[in-house]
C-alpha atoms as a PDB file:
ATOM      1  CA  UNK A   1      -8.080   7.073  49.990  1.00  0.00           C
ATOM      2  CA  UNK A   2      -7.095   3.438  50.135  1.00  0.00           C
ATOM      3  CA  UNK A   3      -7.218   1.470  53.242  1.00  0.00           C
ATOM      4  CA  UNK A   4      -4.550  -1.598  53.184  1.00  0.00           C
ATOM      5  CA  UNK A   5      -3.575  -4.170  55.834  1.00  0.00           C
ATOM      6  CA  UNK A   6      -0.652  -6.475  56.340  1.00  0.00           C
ATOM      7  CA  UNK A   7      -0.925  -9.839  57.366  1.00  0.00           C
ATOM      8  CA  UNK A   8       1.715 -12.092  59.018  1.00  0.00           C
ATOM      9  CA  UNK A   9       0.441 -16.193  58.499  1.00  0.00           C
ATOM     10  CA  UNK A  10       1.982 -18.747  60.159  1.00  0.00           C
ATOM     11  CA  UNK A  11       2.760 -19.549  64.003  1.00  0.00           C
ATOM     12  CA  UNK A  12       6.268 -19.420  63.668  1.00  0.00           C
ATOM     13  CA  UNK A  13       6.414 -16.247  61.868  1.00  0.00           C
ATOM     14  CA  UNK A  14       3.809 -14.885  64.007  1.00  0.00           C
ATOM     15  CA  UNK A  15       5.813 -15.909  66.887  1.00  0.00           C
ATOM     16  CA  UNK A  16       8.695 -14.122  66.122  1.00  0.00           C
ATOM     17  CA  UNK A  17       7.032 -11.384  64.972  1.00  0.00           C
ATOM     18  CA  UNK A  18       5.939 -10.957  68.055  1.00  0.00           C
ATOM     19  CA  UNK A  19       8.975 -11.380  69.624  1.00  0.00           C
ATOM     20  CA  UNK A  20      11.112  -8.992  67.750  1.00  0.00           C
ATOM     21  CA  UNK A  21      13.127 -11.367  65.978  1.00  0.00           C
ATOM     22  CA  UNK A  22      13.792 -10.009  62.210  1.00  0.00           C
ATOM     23  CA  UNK A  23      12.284 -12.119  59.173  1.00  0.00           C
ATOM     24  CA  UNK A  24      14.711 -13.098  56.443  1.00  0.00           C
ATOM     25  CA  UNK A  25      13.735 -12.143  53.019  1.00  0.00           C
ATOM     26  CA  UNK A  26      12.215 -15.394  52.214  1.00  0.00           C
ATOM     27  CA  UNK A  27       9.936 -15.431  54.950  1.00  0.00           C
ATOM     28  CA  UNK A  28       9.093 -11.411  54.637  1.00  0.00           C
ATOM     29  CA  UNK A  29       7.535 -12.941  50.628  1.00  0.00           C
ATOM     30  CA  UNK A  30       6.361 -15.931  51.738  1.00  0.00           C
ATOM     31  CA  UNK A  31       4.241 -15.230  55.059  1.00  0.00           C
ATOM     32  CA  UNK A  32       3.686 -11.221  55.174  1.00  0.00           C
ATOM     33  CA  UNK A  33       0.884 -10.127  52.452  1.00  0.00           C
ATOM     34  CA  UNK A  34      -0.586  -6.627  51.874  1.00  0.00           C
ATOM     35  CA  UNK A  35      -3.872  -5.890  51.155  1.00  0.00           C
ATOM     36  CA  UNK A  36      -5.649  -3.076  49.903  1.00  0.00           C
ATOM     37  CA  UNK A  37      -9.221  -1.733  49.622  1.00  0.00           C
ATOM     38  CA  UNK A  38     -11.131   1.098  48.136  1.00  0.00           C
ATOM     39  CA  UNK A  39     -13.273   1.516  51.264  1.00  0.00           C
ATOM     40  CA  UNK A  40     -13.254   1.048  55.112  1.00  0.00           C
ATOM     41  CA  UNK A  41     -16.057  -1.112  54.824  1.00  0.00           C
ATOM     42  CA  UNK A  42     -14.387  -3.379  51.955  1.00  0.00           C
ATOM     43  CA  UNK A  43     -11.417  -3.476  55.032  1.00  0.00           C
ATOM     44  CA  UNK A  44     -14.109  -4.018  57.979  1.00  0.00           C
ATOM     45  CA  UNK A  45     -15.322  -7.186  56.147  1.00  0.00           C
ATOM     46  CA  UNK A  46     -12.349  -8.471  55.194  1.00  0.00           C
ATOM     47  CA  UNK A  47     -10.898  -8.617  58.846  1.00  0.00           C
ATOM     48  CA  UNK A  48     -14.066 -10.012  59.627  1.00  0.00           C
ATOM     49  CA  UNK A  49     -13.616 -13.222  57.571  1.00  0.00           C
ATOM     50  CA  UNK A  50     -10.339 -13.213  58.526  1.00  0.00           C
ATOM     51  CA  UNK A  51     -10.933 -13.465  62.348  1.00  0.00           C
ATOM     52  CA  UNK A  52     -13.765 -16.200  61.593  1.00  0.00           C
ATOM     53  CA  UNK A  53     -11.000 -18.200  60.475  1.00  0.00           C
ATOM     54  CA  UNK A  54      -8.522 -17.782  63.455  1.00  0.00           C
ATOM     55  CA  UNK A  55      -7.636 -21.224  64.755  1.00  0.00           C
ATOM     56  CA  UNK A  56      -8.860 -23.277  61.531  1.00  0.00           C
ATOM     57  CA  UNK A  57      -6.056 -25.205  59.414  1.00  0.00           C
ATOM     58  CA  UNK A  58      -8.036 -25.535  56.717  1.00  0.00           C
ATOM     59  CA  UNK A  59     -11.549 -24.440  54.523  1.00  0.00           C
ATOM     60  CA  UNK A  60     -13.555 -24.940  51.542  1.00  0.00           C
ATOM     61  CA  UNK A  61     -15.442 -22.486  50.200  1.00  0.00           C
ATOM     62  CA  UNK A  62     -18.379 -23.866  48.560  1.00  0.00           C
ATOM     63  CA  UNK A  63     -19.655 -22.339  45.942  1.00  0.00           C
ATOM     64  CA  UNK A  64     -23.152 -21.193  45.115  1.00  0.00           C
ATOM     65  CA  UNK A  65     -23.744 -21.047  48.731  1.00  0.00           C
ATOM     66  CA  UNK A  66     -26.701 -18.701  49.977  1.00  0.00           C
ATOM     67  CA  UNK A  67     -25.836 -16.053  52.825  1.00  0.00           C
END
């Protein structure tokens, strides 16, 4: 079973998302993306990095990096 998530970026949109107010079809390509994953746990860390970045404008991601 896939696991997917949809994603709403940008204040604006995110503001009247959460307001009720309807996106036109340009926003609904432009700001809302789907994702899917083969496992909860592929979905878990996903969210995860996306939460870290909450409140950021901006990152690099550099490469070679050690975790």
């Amino acid at each position: 079973m896939k696991h997917s998530i949809k994603i709403i970026f940008g204040k604006e949109q995110v503001n009247k998302f959460l307001s009720d107010v309807p996106f036109s079809e340009d926003e609904k390509t432009i700001n809302e993306k789907e994702y899917q994953f083969e496992t909860q746990s592929e979905l878990d860390a996903f969210l995860k990095g996306v939460n870290e970045t909450v409140g950021w404008l901006e990152c690099y991601i550099v490469e070679g990096a050690a975790v």
